[in-house]
PDB file of N, CA and C in Angstrom:
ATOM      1  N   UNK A   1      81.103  80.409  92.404  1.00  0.00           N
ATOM      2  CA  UNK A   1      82.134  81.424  92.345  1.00  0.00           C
ATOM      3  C   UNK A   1      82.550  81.869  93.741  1.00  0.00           C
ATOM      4  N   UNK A   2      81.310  82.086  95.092  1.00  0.00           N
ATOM      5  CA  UNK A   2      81.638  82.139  95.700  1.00  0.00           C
ATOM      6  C   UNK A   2      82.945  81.428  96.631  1.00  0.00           C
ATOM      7  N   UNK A   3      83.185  80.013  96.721  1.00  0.00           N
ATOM      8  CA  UNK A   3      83.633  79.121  97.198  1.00  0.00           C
ATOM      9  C   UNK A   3      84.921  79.155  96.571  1.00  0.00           C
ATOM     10  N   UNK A   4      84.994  79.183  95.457  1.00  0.00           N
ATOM     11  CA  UNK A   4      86.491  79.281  95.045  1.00  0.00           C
ATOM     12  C   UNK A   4      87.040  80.374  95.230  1.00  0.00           C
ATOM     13  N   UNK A   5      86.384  82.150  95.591  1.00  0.00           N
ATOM     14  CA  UNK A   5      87.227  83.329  96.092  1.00  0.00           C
ATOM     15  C   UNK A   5      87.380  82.984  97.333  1.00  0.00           C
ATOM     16  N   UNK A   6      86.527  82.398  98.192  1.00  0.00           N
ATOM     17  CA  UNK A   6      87.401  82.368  99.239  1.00  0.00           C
ATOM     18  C   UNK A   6      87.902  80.922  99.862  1.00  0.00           C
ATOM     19  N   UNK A   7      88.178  80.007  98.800  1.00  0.00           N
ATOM     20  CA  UNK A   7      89.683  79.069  98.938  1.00  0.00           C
ATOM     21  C   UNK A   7      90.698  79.836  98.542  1.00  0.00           C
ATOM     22  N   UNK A   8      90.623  80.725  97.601  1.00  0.00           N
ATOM     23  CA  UNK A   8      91.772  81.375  97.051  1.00  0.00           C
ATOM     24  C   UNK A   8      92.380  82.688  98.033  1.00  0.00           C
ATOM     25  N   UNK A   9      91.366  83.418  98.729  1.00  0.00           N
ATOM     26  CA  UNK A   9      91.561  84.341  99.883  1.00  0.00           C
ATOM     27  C   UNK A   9      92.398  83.224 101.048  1.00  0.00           C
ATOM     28  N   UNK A  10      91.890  82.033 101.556  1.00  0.00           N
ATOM     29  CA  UNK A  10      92.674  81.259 102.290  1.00  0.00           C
ATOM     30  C   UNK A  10      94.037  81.059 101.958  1.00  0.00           C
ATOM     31  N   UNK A  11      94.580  80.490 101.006  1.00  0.00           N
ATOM     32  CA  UNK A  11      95.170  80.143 100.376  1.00  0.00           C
ATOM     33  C   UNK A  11      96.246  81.381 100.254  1.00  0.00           C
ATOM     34  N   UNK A  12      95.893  82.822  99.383  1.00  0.00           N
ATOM     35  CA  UNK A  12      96.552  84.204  99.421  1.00  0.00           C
ATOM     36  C   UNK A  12      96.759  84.458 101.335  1.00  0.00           C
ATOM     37  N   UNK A  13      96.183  84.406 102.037  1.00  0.00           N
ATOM     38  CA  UNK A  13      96.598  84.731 103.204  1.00  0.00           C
ATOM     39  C   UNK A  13      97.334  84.027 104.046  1.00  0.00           C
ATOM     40  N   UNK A  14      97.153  82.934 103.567  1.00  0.00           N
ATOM     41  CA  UNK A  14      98.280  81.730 104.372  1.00  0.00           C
ATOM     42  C   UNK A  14      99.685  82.014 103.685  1.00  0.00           C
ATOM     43  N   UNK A  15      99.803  81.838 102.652  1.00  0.00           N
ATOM     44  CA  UNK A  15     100.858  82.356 101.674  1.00  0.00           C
ATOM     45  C   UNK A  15     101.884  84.168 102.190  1.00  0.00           C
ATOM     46  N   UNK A  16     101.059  85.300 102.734  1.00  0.00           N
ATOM     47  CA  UNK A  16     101.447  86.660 102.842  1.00  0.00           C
ATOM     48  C   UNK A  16     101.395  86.679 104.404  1.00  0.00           C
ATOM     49  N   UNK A  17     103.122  86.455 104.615  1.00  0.00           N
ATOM     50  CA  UNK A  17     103.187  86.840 106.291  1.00  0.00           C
ATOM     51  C   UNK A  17     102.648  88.029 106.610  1.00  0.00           C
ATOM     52  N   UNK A  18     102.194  89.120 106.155  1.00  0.00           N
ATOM     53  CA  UNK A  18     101.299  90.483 106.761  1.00  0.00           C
ATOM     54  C   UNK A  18     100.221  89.992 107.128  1.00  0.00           C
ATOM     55  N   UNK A  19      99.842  89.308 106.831  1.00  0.00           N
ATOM     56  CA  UNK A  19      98.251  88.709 107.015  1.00  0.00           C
ATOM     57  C   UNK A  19      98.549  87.530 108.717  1.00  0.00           C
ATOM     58  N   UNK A  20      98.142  88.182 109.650  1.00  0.00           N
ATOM     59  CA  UNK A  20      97.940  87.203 111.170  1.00  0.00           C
ATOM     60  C   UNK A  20      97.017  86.260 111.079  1.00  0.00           C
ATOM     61  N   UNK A  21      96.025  86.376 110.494  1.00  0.00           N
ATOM     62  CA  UNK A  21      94.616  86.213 110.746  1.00  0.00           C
ATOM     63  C   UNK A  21      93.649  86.039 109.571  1.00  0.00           C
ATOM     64  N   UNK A  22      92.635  84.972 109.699  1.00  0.00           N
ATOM     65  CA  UNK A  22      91.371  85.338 108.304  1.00  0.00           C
ATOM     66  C   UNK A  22      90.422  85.399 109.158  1.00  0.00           C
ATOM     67  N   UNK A  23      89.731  86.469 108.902  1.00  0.00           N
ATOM     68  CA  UNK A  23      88.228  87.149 109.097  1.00  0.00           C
ATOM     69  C   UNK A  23      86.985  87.077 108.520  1.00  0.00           C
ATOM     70  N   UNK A  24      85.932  86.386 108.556  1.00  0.00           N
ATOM     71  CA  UNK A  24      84.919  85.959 107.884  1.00  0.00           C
ATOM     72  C   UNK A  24      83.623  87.074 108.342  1.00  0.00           C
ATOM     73  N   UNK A  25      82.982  88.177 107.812  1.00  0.00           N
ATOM     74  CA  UNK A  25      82.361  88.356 108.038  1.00  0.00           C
ATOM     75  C   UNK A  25      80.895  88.511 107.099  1.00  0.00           C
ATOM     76  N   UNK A  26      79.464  88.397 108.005  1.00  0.00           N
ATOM     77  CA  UNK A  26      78.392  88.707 107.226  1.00  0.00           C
ATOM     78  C   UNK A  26      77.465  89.601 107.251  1.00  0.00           C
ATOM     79  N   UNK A  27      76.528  89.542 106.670  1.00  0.00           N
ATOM     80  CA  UNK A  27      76.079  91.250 107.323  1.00  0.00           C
ATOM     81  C   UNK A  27      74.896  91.476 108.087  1.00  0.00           C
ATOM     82  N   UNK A  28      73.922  92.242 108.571  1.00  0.00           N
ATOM     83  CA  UNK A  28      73.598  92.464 109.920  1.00  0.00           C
ATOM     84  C   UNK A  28      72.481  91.496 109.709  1.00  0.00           C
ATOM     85  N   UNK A  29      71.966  90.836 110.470  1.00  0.00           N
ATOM     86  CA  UNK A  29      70.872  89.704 110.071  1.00  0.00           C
ATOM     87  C   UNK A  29      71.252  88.477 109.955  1.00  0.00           C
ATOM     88  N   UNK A  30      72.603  88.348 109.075  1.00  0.00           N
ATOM     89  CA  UNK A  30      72.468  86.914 108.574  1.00  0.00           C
ATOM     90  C   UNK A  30      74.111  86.820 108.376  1.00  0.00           C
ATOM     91  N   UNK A  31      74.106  85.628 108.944  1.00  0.00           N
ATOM     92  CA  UNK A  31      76.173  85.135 108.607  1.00  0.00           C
ATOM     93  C   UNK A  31      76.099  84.135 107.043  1.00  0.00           C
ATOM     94  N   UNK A  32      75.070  83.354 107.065  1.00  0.00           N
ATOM     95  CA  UNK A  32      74.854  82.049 105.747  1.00  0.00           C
ATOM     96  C   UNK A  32      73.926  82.104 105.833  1.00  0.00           C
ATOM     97  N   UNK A  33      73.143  80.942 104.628  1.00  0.00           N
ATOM     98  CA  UNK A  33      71.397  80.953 104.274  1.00  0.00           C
ATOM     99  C   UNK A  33      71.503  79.168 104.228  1.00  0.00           C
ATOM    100  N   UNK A  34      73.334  79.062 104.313  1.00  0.00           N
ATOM    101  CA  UNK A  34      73.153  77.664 103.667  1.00  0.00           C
ATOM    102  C   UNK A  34      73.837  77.025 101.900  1.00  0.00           C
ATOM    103  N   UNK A  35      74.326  75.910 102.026  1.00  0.00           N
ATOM    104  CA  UNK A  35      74.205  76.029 100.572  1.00  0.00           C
ATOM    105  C   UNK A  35      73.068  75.441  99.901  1.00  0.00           C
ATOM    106  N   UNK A  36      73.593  75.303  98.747  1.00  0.00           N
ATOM    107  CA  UNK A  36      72.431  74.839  97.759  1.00  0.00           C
ATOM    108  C   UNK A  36      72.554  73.648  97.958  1.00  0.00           C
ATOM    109  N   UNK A  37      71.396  72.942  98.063  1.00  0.00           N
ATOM    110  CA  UNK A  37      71.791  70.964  98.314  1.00  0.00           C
ATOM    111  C   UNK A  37      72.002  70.256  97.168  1.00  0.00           C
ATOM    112  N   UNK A  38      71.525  70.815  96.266  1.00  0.00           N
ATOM    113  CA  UNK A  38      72.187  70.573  94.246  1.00  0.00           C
ATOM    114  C   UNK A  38      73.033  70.394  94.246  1.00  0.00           C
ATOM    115  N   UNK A  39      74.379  71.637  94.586  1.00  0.00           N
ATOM    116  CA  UNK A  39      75.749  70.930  94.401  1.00  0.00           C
ATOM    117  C   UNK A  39      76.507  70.469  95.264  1.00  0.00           C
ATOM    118  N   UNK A  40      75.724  69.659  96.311  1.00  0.00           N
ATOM    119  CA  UNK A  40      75.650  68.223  97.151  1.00  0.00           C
ATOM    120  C   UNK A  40      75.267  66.923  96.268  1.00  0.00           C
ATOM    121  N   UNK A  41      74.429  67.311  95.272  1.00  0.00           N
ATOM    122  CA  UNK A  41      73.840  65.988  95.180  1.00  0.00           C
ATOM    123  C   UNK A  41      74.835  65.576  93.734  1.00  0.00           C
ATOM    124  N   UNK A  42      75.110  66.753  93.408  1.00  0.00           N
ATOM    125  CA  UNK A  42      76.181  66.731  91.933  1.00  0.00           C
ATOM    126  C   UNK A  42      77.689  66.018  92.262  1.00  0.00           C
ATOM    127  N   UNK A  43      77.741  66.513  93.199  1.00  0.00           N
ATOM    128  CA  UNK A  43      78.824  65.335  93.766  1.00  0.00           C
ATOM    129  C   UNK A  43      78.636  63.917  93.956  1.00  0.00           C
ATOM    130  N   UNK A  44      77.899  63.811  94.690  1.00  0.00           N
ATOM    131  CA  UNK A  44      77.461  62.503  95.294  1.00  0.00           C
ATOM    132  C   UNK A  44      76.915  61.360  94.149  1.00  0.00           C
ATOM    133  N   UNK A  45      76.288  62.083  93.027  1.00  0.00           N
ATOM    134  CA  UNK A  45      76.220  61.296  92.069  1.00  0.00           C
ATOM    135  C   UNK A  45      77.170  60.845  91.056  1.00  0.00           C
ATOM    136  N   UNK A  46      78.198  61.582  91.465  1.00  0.00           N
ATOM    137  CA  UNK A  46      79.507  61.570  90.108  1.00  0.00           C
ATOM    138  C   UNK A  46      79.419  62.369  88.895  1.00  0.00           C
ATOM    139  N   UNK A  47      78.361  63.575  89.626  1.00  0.00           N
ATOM    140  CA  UNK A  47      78.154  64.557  88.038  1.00  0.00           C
ATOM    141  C   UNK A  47      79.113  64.905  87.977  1.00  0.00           C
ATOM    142  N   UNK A  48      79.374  66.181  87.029  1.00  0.00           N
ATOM    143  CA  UNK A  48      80.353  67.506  86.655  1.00  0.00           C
ATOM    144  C   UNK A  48      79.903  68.534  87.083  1.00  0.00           C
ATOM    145  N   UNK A  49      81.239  68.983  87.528  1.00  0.00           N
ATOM    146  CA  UNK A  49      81.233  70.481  88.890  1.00  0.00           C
ATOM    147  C   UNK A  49      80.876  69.867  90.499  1.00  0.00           C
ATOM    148  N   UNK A  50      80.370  71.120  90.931  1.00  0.00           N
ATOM    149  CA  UNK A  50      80.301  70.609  92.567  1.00  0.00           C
ATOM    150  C   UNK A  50      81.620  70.798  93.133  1.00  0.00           C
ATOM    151  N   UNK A  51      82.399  70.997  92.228  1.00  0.00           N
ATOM    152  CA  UNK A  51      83.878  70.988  93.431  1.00  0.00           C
ATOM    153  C   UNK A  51      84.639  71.975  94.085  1.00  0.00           C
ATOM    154  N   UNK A  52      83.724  73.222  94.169  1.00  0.00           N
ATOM    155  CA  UNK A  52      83.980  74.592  94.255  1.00  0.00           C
ATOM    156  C   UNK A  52      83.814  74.463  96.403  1.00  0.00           C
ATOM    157  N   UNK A  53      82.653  73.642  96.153  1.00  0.00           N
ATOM    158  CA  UNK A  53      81.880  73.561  97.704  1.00  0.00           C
ATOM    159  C   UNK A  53      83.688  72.030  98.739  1.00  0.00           C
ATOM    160  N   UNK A  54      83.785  71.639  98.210  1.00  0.00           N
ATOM    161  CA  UNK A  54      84.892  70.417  98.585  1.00  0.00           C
ATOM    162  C   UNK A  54      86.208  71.230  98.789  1.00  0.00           C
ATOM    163  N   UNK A  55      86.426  72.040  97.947  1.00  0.00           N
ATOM    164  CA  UNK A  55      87.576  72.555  97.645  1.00  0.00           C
ATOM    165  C   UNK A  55      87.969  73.298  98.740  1.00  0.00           C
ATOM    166  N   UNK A  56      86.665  74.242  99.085  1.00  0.00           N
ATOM    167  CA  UNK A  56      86.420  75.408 100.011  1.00  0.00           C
ATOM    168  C   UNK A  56      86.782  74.469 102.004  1.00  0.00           C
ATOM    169  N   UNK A  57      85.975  73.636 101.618  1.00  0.00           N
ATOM    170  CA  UNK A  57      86.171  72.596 103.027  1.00  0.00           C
ATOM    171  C   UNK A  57      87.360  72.694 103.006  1.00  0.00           C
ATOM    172  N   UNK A  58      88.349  71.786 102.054  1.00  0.00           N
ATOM    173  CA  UNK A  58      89.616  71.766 102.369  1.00  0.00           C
ATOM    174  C   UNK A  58      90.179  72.403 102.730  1.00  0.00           C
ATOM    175  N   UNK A  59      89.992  73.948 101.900  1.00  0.00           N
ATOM    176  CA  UNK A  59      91.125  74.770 102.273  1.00  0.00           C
ATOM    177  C   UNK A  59      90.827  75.458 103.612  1.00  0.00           C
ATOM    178  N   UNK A  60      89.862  75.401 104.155  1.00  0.00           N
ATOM    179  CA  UNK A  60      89.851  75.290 105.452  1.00  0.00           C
ATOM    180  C   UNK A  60      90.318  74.304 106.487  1.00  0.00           C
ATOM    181  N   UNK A  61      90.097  73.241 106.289  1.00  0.00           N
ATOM    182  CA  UNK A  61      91.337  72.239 107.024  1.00  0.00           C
ATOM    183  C   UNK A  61      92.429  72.472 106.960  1.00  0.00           C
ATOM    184  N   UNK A  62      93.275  73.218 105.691  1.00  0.00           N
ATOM    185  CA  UNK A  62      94.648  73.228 105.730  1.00  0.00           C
ATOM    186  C   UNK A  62      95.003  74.476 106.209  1.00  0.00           C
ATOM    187  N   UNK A  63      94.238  75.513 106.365  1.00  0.00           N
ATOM    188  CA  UNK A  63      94.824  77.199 106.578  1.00  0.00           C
ATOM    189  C   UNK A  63      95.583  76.392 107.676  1.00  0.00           C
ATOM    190  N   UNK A  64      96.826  77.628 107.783  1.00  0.00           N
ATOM    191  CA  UNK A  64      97.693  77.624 109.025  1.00  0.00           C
ATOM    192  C   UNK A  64      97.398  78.835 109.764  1.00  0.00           C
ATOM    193  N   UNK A  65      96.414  79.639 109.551  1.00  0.00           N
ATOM    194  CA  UNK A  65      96.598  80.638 110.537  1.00  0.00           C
ATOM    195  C   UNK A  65      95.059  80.653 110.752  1.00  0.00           C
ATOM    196  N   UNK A  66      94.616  81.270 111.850  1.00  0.00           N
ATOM    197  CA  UNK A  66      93.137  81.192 112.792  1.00  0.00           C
ATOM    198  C   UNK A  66      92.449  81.856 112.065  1.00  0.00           C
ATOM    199  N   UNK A  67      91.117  81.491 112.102  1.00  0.00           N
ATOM    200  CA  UNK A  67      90.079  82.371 111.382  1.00  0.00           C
ATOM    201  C   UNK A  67      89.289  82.704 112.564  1.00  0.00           C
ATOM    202  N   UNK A  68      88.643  83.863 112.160  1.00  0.00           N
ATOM    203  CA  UNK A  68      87.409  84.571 113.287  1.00  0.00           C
ATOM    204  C   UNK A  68      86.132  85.068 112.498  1.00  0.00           C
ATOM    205  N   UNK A  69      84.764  84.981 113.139  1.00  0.00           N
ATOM    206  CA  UNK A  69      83.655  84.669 112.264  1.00  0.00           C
ATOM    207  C   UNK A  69      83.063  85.795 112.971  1.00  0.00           C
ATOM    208  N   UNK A  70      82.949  87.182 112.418  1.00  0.00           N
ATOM    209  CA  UNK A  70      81.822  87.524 113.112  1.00  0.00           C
ATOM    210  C   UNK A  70      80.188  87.519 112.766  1.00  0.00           C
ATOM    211  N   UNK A  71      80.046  86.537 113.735  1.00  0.00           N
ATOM    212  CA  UNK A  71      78.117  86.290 113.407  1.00  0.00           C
ATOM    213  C   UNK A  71      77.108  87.522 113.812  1.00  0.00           C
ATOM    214  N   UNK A  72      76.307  87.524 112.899  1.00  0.00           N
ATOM    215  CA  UNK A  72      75.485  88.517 114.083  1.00  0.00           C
ATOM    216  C   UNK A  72      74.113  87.727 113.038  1.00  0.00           C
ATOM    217  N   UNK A  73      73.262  87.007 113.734  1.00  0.00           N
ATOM    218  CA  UNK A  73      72.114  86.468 112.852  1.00  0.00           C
ATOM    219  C   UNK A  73      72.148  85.025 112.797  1.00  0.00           C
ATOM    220  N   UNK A  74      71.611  84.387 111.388  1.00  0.00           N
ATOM    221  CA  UNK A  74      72.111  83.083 111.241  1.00  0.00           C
ATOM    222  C   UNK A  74      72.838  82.580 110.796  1.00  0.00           C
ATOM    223  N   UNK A  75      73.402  81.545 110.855  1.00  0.00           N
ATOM    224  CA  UNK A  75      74.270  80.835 110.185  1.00  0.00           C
ATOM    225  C   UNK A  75      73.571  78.981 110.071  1.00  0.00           C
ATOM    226  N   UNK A  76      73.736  78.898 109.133  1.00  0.00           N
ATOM    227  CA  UNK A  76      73.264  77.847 108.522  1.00  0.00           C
ATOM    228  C   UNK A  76      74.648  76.884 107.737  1.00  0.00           C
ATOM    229  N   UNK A  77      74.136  75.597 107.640  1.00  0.00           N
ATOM    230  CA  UNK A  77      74.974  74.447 106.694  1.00  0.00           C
ATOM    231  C   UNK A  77      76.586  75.045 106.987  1.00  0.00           C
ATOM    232  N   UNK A  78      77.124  75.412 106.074  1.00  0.00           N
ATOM    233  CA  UNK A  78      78.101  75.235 106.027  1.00  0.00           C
ATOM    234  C   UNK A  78      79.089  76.928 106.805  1.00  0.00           C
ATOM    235  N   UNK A  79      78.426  77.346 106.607  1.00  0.00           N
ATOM    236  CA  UNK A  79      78.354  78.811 107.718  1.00  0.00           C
ATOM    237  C   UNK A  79      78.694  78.530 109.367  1.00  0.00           C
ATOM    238  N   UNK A  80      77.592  77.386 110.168  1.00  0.00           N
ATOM    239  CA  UNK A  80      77.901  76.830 110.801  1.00  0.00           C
ATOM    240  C   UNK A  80      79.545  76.100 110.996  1.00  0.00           C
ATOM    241  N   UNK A  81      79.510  75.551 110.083  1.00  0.00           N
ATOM    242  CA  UNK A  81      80.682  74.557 109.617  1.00  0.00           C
ATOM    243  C   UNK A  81      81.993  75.566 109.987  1.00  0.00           C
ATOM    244  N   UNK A  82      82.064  76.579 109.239  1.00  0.00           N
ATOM    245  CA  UNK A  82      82.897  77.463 108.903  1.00  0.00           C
ATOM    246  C   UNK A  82      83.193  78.078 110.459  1.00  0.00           C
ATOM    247  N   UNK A  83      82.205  78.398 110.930  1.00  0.00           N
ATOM    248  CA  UNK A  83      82.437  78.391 112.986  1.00  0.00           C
ATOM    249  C   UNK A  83      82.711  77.441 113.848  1.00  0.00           C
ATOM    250  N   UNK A  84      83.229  76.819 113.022  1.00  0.00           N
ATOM    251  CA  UNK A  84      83.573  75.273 114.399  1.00  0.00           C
ATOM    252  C   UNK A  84      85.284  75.186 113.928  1.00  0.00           C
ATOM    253  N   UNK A  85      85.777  76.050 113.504  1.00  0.00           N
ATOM    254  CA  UNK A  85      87.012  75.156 113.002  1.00  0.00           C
ATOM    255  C   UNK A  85      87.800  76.318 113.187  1.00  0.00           C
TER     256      UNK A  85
END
């Protein structure tokens, strides 16, 4: 559930010229934990579902406007990910 509110927050903010900017923040300690490697492997095998985590990638490749991450802690898997781009 997580992953698909915020493709859809990407997606709503790329869409609403008021919006400059997407802002990712986490809270004091920790930015990510990581995902679950399950719905890695649910993909990779050709199960059903998993596509919440793919979806989320994408719509980060496609935003048109900058994102900013404030970390304070760790960031892990895809958290990481989410700071490089």
């Amino acid at each position: 559930a997580m992953y698909a509110k915020m493709s859809k927050a990407l997606a709503e903010g790329d869409a609403d010229p008021a919006i400059r900017v997407h802002v990712f923040l986490g809270v004091s300690g920790a930015f990510s934990s990581g995902n679950d490697l399950a719905d890695f492997m649910v993909v990779a095998t050709g199960g059903e579902g998993g596509t919440e985590v793919w979806d989320f990638l994408m719509a980060l490749a496609r935003t048109e406007k900058p994102m900013v991450s404030g970390v304070d802690g760790i960031a892990v898997g895809i958290g990481t990910t989410l700071n490089l781009h």
